[in-house]
N, C-alpha and C. Protein backbone atom coordinates (compact mmCIF):
# COMPACT_ATOMS: atom_id res chain seq x y z
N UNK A 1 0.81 -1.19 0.00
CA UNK A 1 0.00 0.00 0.00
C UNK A 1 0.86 1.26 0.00
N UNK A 2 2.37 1.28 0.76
CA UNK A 2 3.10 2.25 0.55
C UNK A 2 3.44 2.47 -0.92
N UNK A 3 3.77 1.73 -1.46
CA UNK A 3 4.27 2.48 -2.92
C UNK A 3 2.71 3.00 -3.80
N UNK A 4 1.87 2.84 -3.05
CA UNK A 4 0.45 4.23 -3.80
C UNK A 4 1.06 5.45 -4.14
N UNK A 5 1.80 5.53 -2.47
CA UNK A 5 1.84 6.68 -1.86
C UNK A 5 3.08 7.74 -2.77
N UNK A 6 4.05 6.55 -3.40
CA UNK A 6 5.33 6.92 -3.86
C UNK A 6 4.78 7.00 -5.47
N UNK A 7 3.97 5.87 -6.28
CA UNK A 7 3.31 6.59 -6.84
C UNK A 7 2.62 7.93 -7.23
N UNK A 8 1.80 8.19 -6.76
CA UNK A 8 1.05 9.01 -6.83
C UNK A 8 2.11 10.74 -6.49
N UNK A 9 2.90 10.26 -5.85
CA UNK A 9 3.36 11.46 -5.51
C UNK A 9 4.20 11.92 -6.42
N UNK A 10 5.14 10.74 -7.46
CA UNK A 10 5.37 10.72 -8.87
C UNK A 10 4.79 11.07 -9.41
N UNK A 11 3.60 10.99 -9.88
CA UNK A 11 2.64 11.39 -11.15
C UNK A 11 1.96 12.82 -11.05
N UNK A 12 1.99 13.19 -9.61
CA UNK A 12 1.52 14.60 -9.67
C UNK A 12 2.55 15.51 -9.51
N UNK A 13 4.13 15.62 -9.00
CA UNK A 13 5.00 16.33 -9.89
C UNK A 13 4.76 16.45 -11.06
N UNK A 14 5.03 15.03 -12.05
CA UNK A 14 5.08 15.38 -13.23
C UNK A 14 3.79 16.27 -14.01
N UNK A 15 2.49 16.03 -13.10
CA UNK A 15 1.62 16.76 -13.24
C UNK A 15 1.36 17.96 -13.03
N UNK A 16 2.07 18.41 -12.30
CA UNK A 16 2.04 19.76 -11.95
C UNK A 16 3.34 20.93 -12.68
N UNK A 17 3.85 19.96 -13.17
CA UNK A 17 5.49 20.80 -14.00
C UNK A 17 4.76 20.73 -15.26
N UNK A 18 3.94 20.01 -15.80
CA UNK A 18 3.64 19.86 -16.95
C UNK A 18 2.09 20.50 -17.23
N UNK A 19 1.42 20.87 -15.90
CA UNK A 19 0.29 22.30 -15.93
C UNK A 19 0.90 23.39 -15.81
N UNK A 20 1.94 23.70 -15.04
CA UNK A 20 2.63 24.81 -15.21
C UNK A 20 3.41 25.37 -16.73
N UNK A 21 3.95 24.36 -17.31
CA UNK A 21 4.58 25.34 -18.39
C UNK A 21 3.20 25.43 -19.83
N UNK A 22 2.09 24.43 -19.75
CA UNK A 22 1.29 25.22 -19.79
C UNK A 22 0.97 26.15 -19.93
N UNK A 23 0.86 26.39 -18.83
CA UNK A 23 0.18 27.91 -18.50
C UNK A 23 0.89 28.90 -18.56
N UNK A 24 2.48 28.12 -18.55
CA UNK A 24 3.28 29.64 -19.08
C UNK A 24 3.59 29.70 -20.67
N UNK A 25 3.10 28.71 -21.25
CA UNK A 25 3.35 28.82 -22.90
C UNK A 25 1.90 29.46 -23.21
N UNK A 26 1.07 29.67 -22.56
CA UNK A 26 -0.15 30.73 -23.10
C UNK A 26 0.41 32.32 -22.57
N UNK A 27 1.45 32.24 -21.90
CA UNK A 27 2.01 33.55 -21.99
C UNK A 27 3.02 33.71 -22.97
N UNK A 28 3.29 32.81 -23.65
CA UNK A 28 4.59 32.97 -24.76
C UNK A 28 6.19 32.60 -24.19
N UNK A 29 5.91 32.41 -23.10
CA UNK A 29 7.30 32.08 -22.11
C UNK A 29 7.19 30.07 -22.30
N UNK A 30 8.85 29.72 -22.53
CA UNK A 30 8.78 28.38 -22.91
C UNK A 30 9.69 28.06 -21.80
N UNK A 31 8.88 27.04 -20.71
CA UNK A 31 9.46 26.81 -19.33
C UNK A 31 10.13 25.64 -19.72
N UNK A 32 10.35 24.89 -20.70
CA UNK A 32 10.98 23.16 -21.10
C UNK A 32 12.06 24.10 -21.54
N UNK A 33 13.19 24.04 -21.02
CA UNK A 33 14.36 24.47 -21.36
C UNK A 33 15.87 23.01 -21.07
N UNK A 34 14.87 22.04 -20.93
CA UNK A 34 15.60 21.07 -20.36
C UNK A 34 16.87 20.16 -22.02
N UNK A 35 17.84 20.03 -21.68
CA UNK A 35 19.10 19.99 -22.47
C UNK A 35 19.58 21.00 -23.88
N UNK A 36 19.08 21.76 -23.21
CA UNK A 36 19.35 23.03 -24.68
C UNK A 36 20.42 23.23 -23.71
N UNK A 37 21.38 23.66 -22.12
CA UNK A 37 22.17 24.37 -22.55
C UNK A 37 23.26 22.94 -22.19
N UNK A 38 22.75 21.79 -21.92
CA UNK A 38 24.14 20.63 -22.09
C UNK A 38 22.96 19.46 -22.38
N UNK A 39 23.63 18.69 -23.94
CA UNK A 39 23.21 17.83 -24.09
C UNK A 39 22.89 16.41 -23.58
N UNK A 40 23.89 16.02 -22.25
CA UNK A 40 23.98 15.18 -22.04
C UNK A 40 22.71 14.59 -20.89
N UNK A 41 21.65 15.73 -20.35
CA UNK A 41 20.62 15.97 -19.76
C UNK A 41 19.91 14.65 -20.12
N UNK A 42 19.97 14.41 -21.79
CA UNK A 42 19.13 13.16 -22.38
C UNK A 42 19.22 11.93 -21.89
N UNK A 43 20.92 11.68 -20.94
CA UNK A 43 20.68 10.63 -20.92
C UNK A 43 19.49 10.30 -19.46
N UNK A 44 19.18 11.13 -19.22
CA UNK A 44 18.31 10.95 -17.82
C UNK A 44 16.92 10.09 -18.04
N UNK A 45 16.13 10.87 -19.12
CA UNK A 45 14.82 9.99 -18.81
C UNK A 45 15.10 8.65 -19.20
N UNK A 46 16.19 7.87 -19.60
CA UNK A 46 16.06 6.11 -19.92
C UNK A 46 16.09 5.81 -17.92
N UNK A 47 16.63 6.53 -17.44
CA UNK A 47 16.61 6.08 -15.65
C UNK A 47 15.94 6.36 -15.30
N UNK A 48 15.07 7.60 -15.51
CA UNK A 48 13.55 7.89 -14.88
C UNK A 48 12.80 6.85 -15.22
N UNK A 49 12.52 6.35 -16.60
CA UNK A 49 11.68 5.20 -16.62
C UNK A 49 11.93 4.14 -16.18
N UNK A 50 13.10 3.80 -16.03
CA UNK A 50 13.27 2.35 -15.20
C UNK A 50 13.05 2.32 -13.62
N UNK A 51 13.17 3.54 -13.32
CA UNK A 51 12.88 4.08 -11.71
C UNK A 51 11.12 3.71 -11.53
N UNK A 52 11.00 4.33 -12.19
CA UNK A 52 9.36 4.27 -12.55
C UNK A 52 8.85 2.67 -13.17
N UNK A 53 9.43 1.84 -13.35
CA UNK A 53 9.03 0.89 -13.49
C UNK A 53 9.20 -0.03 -12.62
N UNK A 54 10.45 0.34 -11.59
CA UNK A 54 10.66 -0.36 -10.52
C UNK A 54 9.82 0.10 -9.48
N UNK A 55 9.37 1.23 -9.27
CA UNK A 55 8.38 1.60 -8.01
C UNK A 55 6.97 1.21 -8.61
N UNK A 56 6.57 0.57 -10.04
CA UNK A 56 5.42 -0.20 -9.93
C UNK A 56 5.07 -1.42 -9.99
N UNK A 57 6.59 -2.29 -10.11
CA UNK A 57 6.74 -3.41 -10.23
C UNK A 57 6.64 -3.77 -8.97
N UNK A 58 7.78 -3.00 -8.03
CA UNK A 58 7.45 -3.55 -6.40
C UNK A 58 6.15 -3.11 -5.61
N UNK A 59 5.21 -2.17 -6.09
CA UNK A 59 3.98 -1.97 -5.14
C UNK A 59 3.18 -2.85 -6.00
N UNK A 60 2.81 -3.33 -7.18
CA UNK A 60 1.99 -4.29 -7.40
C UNK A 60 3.15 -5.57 -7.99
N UNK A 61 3.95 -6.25 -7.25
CA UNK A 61 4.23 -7.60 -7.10
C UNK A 61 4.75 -7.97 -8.45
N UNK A 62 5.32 -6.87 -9.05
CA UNK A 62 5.66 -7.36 -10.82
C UNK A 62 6.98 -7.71 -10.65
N UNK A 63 7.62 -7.94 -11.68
CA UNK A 63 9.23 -8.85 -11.80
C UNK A 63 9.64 -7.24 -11.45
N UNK A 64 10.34 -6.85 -10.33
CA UNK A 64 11.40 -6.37 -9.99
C UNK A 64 13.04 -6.69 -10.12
N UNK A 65 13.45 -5.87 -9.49
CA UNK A 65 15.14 -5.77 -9.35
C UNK A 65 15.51 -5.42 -7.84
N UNK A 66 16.03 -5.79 -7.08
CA UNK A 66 17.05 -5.58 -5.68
C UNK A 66 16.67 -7.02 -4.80
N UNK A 67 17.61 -6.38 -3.84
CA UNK A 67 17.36 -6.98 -2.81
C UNK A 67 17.03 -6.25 -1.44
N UNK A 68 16.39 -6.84 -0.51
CA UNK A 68 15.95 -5.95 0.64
C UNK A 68 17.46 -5.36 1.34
N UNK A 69 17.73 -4.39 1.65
CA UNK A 69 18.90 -4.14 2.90
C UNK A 69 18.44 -4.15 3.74
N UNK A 70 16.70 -3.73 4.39
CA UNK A 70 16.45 -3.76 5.60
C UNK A 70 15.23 -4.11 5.43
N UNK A 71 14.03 -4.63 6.45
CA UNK A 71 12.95 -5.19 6.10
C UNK A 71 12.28 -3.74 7.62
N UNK A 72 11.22 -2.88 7.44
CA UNK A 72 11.07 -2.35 8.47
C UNK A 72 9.34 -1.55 7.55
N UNK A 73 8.61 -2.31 8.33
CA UNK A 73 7.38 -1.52 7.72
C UNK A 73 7.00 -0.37 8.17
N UNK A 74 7.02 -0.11 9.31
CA UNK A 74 7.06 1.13 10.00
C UNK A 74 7.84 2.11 9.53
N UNK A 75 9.15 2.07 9.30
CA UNK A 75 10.09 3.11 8.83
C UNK A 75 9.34 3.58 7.37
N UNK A 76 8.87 2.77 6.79
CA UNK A 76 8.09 2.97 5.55
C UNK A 76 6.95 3.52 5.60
N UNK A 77 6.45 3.95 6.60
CA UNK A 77 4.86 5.36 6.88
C UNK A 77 6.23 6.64 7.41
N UNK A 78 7.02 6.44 7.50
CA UNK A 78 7.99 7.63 7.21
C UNK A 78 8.18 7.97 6.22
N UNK A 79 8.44 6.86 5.00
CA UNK A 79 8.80 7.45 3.47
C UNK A 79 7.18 7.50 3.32
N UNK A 80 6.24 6.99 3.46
CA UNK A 80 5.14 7.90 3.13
C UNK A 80 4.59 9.77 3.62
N UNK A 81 5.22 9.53 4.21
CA UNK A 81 5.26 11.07 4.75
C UNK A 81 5.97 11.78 3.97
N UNK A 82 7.50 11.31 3.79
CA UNK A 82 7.88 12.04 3.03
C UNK A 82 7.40 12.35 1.18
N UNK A 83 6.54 11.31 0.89
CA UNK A 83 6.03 11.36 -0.26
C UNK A 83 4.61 12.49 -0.61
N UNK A 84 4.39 12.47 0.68
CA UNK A 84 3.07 12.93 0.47
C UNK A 84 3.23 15.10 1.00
N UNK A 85 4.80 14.91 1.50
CA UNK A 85 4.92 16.35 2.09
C UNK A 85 5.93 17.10 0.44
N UNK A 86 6.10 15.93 -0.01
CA UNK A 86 7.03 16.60 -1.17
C UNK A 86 6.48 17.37 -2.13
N UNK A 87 5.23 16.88 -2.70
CA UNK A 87 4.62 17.32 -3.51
C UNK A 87 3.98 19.18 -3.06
N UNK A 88 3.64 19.07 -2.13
CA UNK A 88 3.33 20.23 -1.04
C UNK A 88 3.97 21.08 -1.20
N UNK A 89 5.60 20.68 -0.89
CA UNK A 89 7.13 21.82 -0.90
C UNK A 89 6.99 21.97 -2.65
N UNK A 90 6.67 20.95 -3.56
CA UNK A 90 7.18 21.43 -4.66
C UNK A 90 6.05 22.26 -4.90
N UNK A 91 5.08 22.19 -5.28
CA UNK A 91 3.52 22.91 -5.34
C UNK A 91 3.76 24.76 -4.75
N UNK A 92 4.81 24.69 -3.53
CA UNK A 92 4.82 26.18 -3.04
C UNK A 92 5.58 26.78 -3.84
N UNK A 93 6.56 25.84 -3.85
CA UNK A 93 8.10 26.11 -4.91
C UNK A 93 6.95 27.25 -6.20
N UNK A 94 6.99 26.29 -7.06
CA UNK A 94 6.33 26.35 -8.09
C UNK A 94 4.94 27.71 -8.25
N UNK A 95 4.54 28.12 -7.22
CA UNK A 95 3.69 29.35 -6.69
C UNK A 95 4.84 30.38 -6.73
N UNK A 96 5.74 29.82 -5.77
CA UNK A 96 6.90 31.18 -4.86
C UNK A 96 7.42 31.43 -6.58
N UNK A 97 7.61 30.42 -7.34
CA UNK A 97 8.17 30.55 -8.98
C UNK A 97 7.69 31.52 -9.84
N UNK A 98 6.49 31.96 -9.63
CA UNK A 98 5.75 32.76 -11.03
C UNK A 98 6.16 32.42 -12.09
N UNK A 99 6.26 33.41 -12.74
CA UNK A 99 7.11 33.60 -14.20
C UNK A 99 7.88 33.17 -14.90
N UNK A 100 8.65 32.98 -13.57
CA UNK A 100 10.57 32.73 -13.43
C UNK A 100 10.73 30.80 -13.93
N UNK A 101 9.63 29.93 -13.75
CA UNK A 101 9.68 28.98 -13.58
C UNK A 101 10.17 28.33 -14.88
N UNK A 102 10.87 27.34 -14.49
CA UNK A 102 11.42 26.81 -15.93
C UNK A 102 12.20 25.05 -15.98
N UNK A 103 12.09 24.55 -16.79
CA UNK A 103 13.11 22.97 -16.39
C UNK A 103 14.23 23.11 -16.98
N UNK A 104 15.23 23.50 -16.62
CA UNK A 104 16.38 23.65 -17.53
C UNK A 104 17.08 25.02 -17.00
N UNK A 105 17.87 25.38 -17.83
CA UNK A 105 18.73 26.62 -17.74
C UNK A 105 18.58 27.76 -18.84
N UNK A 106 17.78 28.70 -18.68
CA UNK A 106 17.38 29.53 -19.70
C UNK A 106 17.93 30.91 -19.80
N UNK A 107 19.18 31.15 -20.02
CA UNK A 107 19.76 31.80 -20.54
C UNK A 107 19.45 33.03 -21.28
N UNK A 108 18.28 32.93 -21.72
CA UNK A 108 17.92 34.43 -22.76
C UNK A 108 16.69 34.97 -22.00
N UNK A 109 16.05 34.04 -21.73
CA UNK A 109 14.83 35.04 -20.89
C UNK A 109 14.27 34.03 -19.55
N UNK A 110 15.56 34.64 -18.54
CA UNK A 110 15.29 33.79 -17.24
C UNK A 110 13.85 34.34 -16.25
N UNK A 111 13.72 35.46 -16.55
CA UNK A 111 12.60 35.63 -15.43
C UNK A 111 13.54 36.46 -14.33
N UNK A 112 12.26 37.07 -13.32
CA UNK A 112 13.52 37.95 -11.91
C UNK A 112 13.84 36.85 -11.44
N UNK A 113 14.67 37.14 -10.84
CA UNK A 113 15.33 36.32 -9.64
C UNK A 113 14.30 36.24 -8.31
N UNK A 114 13.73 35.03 -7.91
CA UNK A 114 12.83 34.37 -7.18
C UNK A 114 13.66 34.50 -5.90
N UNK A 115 13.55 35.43 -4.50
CA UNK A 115 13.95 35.26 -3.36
C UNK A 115 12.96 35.32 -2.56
N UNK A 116 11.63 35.20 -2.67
CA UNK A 116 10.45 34.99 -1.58
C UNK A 116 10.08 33.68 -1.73
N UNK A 117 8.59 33.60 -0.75
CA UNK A 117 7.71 32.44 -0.59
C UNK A 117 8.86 31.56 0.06
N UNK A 118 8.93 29.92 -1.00
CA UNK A 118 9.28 28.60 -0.50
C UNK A 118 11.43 29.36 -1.08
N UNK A 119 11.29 30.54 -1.07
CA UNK A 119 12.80 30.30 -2.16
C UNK A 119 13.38 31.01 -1.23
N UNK A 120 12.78 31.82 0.32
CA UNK A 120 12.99 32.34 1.83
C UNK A 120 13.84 31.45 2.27
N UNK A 121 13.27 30.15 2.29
CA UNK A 121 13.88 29.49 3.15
C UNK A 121 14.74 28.25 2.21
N UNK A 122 14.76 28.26 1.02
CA UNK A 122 15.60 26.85 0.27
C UNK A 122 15.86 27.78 -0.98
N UNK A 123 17.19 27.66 -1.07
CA UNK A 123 17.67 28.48 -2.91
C UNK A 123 16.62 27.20 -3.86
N UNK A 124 16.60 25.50 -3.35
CA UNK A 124 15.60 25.04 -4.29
C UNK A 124 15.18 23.75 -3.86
N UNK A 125 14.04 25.02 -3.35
CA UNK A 125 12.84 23.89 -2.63
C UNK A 125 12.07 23.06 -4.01
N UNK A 126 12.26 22.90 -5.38
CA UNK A 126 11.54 22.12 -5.94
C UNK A 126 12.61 20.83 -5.59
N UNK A 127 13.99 20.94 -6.21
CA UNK A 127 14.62 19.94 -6.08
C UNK A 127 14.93 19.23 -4.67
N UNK A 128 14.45 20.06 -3.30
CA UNK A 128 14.46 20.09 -2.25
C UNK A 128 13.33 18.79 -2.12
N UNK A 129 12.20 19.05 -2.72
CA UNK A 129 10.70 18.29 -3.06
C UNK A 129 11.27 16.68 -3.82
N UNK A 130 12.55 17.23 -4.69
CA UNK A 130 12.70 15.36 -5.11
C UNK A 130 13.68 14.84 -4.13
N UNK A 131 14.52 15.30 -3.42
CA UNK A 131 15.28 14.49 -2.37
C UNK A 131 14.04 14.08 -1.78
N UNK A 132 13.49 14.73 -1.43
CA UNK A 132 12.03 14.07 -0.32
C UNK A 132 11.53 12.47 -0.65
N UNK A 133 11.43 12.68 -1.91
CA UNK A 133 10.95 12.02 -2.86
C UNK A 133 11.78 10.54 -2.96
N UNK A 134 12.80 10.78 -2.97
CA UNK A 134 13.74 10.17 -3.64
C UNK A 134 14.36 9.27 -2.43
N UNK A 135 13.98 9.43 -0.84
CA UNK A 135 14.22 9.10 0.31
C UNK A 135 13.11 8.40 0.73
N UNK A 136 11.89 9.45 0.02
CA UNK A 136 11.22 8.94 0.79
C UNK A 136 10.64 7.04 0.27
N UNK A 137 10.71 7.10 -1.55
CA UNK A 137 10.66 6.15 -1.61
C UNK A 137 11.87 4.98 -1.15
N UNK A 138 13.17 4.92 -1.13
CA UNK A 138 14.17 4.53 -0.47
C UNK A 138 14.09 3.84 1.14
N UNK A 139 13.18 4.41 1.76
CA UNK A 139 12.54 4.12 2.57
C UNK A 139 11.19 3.09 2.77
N UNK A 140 10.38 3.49 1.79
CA UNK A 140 9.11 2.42 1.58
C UNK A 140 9.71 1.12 0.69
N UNK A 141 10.56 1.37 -0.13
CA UNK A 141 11.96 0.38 -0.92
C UNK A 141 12.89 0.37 -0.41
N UNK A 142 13.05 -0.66 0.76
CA UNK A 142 14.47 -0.33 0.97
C UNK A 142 15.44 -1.27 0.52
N UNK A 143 15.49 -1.11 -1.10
CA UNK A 143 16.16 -1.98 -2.04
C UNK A 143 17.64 -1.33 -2.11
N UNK A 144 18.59 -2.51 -2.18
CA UNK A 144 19.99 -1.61 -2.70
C UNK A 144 19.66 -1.41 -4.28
N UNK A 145 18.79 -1.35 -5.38
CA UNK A 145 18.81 -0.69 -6.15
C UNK A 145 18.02 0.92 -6.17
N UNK A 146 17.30 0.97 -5.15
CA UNK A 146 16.47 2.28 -4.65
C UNK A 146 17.67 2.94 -4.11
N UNK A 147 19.08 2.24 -3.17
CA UNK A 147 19.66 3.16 -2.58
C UNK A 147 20.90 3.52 -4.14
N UNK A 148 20.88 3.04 -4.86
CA UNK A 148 21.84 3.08 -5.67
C UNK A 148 20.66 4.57 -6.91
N UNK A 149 19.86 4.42 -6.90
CA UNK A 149 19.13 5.16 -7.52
C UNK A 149 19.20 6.71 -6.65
N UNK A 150 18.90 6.86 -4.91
CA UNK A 150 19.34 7.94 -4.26
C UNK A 150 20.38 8.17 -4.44
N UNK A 151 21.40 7.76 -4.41
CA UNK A 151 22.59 8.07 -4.50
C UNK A 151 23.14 8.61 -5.38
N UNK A 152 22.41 8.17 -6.94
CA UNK A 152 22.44 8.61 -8.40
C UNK A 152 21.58 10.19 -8.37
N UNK A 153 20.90 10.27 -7.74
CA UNK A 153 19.55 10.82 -7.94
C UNK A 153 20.43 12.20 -6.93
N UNK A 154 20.94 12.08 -5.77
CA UNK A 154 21.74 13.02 -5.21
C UNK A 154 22.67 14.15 -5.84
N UNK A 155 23.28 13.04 -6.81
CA UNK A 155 24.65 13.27 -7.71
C UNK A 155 24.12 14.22 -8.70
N UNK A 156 22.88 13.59 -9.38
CA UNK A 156 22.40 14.54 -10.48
C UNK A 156 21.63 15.92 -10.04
N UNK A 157 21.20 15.53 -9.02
CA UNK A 157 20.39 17.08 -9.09
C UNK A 157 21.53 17.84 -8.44
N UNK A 158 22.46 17.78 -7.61
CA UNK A 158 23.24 18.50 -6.89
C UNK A 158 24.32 18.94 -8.32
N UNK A 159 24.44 18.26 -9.48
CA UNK A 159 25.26 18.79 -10.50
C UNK A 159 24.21 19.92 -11.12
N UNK A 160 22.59 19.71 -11.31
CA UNK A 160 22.29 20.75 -11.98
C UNK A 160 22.08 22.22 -11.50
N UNK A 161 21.93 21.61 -10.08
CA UNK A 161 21.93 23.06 -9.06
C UNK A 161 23.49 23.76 -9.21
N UNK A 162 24.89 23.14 -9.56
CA UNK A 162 25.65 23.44 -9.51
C UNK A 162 25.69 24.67 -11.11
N UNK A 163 25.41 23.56 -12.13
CA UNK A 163 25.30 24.32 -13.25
C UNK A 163 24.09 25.66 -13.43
N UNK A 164 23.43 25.23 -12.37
CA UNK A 164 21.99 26.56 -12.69
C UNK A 164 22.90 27.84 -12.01
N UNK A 165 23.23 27.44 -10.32
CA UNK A 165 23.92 28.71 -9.37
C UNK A 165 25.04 29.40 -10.34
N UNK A 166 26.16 28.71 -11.50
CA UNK A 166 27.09 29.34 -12.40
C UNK A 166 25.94 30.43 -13.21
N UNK A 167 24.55 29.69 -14.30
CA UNK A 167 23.93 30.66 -14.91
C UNK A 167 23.48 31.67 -14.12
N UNK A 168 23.14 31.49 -12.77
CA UNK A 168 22.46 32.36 -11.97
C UNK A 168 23.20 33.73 -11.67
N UNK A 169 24.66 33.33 -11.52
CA UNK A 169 25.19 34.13 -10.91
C UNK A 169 25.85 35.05 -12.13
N UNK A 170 25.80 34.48 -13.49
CA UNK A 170 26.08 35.38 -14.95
C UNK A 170 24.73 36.25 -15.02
N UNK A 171 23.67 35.60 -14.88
CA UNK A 171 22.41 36.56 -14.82
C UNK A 171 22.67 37.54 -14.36
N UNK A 172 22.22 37.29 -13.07
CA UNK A 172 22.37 38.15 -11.96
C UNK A 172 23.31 38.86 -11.22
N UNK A 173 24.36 38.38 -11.19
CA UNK A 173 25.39 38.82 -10.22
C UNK A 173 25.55 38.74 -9.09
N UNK A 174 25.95 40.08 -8.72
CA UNK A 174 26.32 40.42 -7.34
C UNK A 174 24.97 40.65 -6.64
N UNK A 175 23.44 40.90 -6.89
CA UNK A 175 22.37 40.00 -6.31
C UNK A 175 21.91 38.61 -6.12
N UNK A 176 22.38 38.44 -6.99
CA UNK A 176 22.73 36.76 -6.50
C UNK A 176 23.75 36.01 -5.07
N UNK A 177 24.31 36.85 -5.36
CA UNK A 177 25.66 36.12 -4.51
C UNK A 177 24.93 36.95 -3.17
N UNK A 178 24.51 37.91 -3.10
CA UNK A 178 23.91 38.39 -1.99
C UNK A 178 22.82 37.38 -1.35
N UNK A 179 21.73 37.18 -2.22
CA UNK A 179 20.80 35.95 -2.05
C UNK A 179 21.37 34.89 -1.59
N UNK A 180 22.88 34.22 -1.99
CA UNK A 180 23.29 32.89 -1.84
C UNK A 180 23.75 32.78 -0.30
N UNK A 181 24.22 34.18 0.53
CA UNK A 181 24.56 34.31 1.68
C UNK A 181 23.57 34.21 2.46
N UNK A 182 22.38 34.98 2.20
CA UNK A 182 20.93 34.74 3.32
C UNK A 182 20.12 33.32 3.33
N UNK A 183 19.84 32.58 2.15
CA UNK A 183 19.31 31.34 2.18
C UNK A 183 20.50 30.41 1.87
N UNK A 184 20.06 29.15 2.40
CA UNK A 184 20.87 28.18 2.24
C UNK A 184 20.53 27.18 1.18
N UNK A 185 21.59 26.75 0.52
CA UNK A 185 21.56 25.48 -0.54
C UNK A 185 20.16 24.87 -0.48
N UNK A 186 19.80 24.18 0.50
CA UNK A 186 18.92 23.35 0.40
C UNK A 186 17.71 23.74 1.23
N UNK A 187 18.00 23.37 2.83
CA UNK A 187 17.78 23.58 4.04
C UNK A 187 18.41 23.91 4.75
């Protein structure tokens, strides 16, 4: 019954990134900016789908991949928590975002620089929303291929935050770097 929870909390990110640019392509603003400024971005969704095939293979009993590292059902209404609070943080994210919102690195027409709402307290509470995510299923799975997937999943978003804070700080500048001193990285 836990992986509903990891489900569902999958499908309405992608649901909600994908009503949002939406609604910002009826303003003429194109929020999919994802591998225009490094190609190698592509190789990601062949692992999103296998991620995604492994969190529905193990909540409905299909041919999976791992093995257990720990067996703890209880610890697993923890990764439901965390599944069900992620979507929440990303949802504010994505409000605190307006305009500015985008998947990728957009270079020609970034939007202001976002320092209120959920962006007060996290430079990026969306990606803040997939560690959640990304633990929290790790937790309801506690497969060494789920921990090998966090661990992957750490690596990559902490490289694109690396590559966004470089565009950020060509944008912006020396307001930026001001911003980077009052909020913190993550949490």
């Amino acid at each position: 019954m836990q992986g509903y929870f990891a489900i569902g909390a999958l499908v309405l990110l992608i649901g909600l990134v994908l009503f949002r640019a939406r609604q910002l392509k009826r303003l003429d603003i194109t929020a999919f900016q994802f591998g225009k400024l490094d190609k190698k971005d592509f190789l990601i969704p062949p692992f999103v789908l296998l991620f995604f095939y492994l969190i529905i293979a193990n909540t409905f009993q299909l041919p999976g991949a791992g093995t257990l590292i720990i067996d703890n059902t209880i610890a697993g209404w923890v990764g439901v928590a965390l599944c069900v609070a992620a979507p929440i943080v990303f949802f504010w994210g994505m409000i605190s975002f307006g305009k500015s919102f985008r998947v990728g690195i957009d270079m020609d027409t970034p939007g202001q620089l976002v320092i209120s709402g959920a962006f007060a307290f996290s430079r990026n509470p969306l990606y803040l929303a997939f560690f959640m995510i990304l633990f929290g299923i790790l937790i309801i799975f506690p497969l060494w291929i789920f921990l090998a997937y966090f661990v992957g999943g750490l690596w990559l978003i902490d490289r694109q935050v690396n590559l966004e804070e470089n565009a950020l700080r060509t944008i912006y500048g020396t307001e930026y770097d001001a911003y980077c001193r009052k909020v913190k990285r993550y949490f």
